[in-house]
Protein backbone atom coordinates (compact mmCIF):
# COMPACT_ATOMS: atom_id res chain seq x y z
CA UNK A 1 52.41 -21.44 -73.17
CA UNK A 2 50.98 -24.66 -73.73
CA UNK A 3 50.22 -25.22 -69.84
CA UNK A 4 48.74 -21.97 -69.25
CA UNK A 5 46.43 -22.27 -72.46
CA UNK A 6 45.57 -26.05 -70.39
CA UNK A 7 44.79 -23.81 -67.61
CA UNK A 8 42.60 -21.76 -69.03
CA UNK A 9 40.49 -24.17 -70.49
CA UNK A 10 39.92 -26.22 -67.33
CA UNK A 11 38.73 -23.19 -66.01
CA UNK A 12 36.14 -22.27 -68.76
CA UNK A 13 35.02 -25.49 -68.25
CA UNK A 14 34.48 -25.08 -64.32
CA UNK A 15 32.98 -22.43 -64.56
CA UNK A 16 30.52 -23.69 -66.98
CA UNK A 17 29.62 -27.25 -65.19
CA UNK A 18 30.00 -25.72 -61.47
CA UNK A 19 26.92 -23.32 -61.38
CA UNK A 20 24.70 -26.58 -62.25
CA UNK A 21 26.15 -28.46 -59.50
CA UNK A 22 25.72 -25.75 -57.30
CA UNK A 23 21.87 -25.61 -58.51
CA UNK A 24 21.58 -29.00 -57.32
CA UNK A 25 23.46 -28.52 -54.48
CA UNK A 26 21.18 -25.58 -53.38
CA UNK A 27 18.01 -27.00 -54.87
CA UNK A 28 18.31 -30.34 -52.48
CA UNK A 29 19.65 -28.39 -49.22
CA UNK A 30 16.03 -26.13 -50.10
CA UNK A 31 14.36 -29.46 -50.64
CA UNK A 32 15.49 -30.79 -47.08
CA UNK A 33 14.60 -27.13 -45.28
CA UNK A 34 11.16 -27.50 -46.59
CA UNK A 35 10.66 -31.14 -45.03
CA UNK A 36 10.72 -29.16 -41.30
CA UNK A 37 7.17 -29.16 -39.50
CA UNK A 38 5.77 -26.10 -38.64
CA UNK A 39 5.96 -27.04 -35.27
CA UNK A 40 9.70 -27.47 -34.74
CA UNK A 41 9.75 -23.65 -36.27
CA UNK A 42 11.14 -21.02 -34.20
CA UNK A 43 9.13 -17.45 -34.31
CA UNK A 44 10.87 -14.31 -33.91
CA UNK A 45 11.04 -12.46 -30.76
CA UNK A 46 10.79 -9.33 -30.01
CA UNK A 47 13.07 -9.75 -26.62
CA UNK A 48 13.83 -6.09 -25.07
CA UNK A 49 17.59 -6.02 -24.28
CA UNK A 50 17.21 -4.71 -20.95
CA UNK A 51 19.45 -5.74 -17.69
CA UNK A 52 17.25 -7.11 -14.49
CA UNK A 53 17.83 -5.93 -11.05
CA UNK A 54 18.93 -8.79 -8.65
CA UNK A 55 18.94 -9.06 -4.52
CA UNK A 56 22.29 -9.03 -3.89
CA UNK A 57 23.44 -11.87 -1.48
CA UNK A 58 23.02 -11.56 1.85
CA UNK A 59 20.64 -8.83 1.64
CA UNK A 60 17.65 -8.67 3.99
CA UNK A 61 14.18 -9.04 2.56
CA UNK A 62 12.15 -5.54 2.95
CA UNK A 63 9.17 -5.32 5.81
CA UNK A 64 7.04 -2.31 4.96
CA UNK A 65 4.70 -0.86 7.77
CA UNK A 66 1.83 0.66 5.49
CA UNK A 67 -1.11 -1.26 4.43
CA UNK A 68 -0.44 -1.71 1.19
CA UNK A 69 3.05 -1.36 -0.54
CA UNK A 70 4.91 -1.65 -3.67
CA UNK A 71 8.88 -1.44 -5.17
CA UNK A 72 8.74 -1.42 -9.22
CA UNK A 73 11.96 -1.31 -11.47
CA UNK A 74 10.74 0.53 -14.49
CA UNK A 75 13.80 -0.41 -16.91
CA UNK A 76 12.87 -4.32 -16.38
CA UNK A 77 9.11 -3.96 -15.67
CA UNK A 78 9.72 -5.91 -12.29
CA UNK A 79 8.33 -6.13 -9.04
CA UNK A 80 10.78 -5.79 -6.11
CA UNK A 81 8.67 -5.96 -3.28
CA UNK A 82 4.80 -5.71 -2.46
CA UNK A 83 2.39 -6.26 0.37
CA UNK A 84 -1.36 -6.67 -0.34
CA UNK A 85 -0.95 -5.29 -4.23
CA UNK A 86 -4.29 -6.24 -5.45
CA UNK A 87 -6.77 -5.09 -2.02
CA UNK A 88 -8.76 -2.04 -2.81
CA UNK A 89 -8.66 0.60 0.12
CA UNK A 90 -9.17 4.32 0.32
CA UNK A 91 -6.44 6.40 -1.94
CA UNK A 92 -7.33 10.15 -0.91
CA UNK A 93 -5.74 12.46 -3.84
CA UNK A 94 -3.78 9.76 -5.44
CA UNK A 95 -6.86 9.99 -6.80
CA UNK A 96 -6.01 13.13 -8.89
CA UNK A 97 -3.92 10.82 -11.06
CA UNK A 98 -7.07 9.70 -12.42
CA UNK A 99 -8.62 13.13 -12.92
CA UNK A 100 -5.46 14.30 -14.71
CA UNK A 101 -5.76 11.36 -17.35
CA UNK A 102 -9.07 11.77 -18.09
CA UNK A 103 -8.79 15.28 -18.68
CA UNK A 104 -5.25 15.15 -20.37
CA UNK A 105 -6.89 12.42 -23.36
CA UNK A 106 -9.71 14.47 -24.33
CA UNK A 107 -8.45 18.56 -24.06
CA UNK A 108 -4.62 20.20 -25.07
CA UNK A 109 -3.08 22.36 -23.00
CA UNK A 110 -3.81 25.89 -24.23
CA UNK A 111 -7.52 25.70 -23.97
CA UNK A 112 -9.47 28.11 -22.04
CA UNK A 113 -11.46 26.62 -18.76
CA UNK A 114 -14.03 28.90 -17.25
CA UNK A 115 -14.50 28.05 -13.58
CA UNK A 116 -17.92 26.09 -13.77
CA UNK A 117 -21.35 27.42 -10.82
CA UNK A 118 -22.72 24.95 -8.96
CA UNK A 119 -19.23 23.25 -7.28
CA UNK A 120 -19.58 21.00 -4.56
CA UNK A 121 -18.58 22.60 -1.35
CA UNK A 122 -15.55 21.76 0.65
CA UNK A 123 -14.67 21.93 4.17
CA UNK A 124 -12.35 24.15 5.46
CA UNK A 125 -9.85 22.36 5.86
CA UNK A 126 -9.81 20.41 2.43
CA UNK A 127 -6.97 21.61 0.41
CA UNK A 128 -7.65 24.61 -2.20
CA UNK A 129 -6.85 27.30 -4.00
CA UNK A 130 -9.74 29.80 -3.79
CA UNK A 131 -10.33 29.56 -7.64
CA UNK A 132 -13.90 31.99 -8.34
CA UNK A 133 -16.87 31.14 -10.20
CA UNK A 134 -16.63 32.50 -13.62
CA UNK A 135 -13.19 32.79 -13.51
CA UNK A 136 -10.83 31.77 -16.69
CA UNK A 137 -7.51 30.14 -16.79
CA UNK A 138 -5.14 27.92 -19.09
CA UNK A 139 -5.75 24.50 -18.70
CA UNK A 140 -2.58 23.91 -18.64
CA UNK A 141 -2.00 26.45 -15.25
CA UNK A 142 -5.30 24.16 -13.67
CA UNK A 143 -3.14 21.06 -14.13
CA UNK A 144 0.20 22.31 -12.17
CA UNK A 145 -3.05 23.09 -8.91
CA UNK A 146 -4.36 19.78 -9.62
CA UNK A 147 -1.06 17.80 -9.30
CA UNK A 148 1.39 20.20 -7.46
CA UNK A 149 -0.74 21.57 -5.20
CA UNK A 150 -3.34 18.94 -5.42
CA UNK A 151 -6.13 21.45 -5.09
CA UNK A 152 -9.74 20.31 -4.37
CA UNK A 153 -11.58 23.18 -5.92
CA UNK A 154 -9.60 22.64 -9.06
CA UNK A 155 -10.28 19.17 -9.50
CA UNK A 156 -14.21 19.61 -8.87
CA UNK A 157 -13.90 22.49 -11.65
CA UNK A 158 -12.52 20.35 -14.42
CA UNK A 159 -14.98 17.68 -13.57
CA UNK A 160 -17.75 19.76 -14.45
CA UNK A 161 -15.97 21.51 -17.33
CA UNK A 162 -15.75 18.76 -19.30
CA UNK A 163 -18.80 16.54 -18.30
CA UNK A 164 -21.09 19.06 -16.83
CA UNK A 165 -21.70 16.87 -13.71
CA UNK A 166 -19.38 14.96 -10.79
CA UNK A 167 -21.18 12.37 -11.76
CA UNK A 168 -20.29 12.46 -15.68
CA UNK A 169 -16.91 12.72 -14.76
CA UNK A 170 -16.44 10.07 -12.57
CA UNK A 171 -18.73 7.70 -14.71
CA UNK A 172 -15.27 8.55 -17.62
CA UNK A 173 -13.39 7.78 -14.51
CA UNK A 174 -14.43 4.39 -14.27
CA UNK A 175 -14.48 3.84 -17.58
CA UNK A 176 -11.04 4.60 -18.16
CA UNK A 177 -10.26 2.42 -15.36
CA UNK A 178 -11.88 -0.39 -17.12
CA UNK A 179 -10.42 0.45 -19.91
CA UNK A 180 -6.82 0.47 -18.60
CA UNK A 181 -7.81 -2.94 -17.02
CA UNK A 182 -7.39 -1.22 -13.19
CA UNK A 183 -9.70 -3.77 -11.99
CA UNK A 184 -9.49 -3.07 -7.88
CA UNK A 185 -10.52 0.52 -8.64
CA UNK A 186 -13.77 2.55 -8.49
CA UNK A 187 -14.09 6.28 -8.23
CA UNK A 188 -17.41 8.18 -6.80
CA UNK A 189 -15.49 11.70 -7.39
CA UNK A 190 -12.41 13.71 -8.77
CA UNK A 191 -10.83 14.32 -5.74
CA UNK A 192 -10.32 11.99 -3.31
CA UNK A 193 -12.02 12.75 -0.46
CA UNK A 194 -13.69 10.01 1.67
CA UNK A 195 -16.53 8.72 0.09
CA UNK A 196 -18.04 4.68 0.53
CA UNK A 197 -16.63 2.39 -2.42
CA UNK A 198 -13.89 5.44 -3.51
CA UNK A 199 -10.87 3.00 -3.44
CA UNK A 200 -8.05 1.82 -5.74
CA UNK A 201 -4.63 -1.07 -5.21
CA UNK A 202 -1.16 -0.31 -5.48
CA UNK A 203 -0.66 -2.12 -7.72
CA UNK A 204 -3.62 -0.29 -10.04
CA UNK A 205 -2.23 3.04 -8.98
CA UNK A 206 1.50 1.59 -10.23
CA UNK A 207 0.47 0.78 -13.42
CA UNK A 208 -1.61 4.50 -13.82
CA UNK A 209 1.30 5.87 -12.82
CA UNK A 210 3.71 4.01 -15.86
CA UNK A 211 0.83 5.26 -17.82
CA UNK A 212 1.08 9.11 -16.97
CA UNK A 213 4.77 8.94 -16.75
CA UNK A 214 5.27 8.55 -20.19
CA UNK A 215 4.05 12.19 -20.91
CA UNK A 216 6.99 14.19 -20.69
CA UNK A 217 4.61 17.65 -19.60
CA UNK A 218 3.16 15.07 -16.85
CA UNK A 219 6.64 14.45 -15.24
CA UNK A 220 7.76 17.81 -15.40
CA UNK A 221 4.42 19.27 -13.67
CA UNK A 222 4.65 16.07 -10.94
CA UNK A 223 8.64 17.24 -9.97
CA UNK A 224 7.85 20.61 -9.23
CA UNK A 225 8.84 22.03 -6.00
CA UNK A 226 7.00 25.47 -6.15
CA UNK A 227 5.42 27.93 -8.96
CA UNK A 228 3.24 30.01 -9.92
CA UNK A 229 -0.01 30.39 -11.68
CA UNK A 230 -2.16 33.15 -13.44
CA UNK A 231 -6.26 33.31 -13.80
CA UNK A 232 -6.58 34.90 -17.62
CA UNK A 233 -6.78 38.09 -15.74
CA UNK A 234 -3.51 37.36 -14.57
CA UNK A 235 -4.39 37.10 -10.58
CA UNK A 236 -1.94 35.11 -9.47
CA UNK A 237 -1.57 31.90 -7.46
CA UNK A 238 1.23 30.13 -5.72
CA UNK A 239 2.14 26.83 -5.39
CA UNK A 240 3.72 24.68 -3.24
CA UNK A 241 4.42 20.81 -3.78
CA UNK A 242 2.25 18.53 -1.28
CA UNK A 243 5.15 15.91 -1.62
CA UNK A 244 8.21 16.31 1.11
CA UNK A 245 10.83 14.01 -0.77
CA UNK A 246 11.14 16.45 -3.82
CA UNK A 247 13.64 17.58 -1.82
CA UNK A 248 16.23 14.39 -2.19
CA UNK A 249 18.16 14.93 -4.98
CA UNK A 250 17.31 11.86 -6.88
CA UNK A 251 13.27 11.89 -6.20
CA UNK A 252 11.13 13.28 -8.85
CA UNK A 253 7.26 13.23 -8.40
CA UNK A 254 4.96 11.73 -8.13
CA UNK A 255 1.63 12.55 -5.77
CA UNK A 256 0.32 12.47 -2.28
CA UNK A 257 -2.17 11.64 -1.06
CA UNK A 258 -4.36 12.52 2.87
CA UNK A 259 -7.78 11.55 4.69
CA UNK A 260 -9.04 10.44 7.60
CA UNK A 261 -10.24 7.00 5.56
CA UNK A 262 -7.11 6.75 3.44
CA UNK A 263 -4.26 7.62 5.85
CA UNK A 264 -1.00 8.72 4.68
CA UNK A 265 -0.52 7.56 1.26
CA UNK A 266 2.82 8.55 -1.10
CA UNK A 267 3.41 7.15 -5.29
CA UNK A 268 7.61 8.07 -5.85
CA UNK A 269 9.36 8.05 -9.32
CA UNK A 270 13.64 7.73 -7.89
CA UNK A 271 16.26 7.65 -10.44
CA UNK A 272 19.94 6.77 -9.92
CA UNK A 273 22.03 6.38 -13.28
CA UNK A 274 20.21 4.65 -15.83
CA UNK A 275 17.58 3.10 -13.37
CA UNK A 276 14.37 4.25 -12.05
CA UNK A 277 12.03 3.55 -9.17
CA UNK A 278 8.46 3.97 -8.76
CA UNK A 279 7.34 3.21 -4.79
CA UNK A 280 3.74 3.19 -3.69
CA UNK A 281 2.73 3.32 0.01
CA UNK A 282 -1.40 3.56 1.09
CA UNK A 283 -1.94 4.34 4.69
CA UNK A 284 1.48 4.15 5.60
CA UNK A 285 2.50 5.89 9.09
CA UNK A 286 4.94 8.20 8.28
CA UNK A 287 4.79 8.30 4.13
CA UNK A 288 7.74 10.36 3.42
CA UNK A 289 10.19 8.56 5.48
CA UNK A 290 9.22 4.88 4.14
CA UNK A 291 9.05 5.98 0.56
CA UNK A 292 12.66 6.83 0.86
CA UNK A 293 13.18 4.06 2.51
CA UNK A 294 11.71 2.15 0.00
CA UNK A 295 14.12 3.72 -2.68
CA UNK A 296 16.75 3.49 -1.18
CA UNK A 297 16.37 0.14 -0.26
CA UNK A 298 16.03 -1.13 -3.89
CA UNK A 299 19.06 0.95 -5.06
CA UNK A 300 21.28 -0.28 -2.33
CA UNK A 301 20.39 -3.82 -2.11
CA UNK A 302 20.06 -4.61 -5.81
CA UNK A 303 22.49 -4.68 -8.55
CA UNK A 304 20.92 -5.01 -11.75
CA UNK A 305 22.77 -7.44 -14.54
């Protein structure tokens, strides 16, 4: 009994010199922390944890035969491939991706667009639907003709619905551009059709196109193969995609794009697993066939780690 009441009173007397040494303990460690410079600090990060495609070895470096070209890896925010990314050149309807943003930040889907007098007239050959003067539908059935069918008359119409004027609306245009820091573009209408200094970069049109894409209405209007709209008399109007490659299984949108000026020009979104693939092609020679090309190529010949 005697040993164990020894014990206990070493302990009681551990416990109550201990704390004071741990104080000090404590208080000189805080004392030393405080003697680092600010200098030889180390910030916090914000790192994304994401895993980065890499050309696997012995693979050939791609050649493409457009004008302008880019591969982009969406997950990593990296550039696979590009030829001439910042030269500003005709973009036909890829323009449309413009004329969709502008009219998707300042109006919701449900209201009510009356088909504006005064349009600018279009040849016959210049894609459109036919829409009347006067005439009153969804915006939100305008946008599918805009991007799906990539309709002419439809585009001119919103212009002037919401700024009254071509000119209004591509003077929003540009400033979005500017805005969005798309610094090789310049738009002289909604459209896309051949006009002197109406011209955009891949690598401008890539980064409007990570813009859209992250509107989940946007990519399910941009993978649609064929619909149907109604006026608010409920005429109807079919649709059929402008872009070929909707047809591969893993190809979802995005827009094409046709003139004289502007050639062949193609914007993809690809996805295989967790990994997606935007490809841009202007005046390409056969756009459907390279863009595919182009996706496959970067799923096939990189692995990403």
């Amino acid at each position: 009994m005697l040993l164990v009441a020894l014990a206990l009173l070493i302990s009681i007397i551990q416990l109550t010199v201990a704390p004071n040494a741990l104080l000090q303990s404590i208080s000189s460690s805080l004392n030393h922390s405080s003697a680092i410079t600010k200098e030889s600090r180390i910030g916090y990060v914000n790192t994304p944890y994401v895993t980065m495609p890499e050309l696997k070895t012995g693979a050939l470096p791609y050649a493409s035969s457009a004008k302008a070209a880019i591969i982009y890896d969406v997950g990593s925010g990296k550039t696979l491939y590009e030829k001439s990314p910042t030269e500003s050149i005709p973009i036909a309807s890829l323009t449309k991706l413009m004329t969709a943003l502008v009219i998707m930040q300042n109006h919701s889907p449900n209201e009510i667009v009356t088909i504006p007098k005064g349009l600018p007239v279009l040849g016959s050959a210049d894609q459109k639907i036919g829409v009347v003067e006067g005439e009153k539908f969804k915006l939100s059935e305008l946008m599918q003709a805009l991007l799906v069918y990539s309709a002419n008359d439809v585009a001119n119409s919103l212009a002037v619905w919401d700024s009254d004027s071509i000119d209004g609306f591509t003077n929003k245009m540009n400033l979005y551009a500017k805005q969005w820091g798309l610094d090789n573009s310049h738009y002289t209408n909604p459209t896309g059709l051949d006009e002197t200094n109406h011209q955009s970069s891949t690598k401008d049109l890539l980064s409007l196109s990570t813009i859209l894409l992250h509107n989940a209405t946007f990519r399910k209007i941009v993978n649609t193969q064929k619909t149907t709209i109604h006026s608010e008399a409920q005429k109807p109007y079919t649709l059929t995609t402008t872009n070929h490659d909707l047809t591969v299984p893993y190809i979802y949108g995005i827009k094409t794009g046709l003139t004289d000026n502007a050639g062949q020009c193609l914007i993809l979104l690809a996805q295989k697993g967790n990994h997606e693939i935007i490809t841009v092609v202007l005046n390409s020679p056969d756009r459907f066939q390279e863009s595919k090309n182009m996706v496959d190529y970067a799923f096939s010949n990189y692995l990403w780690k």
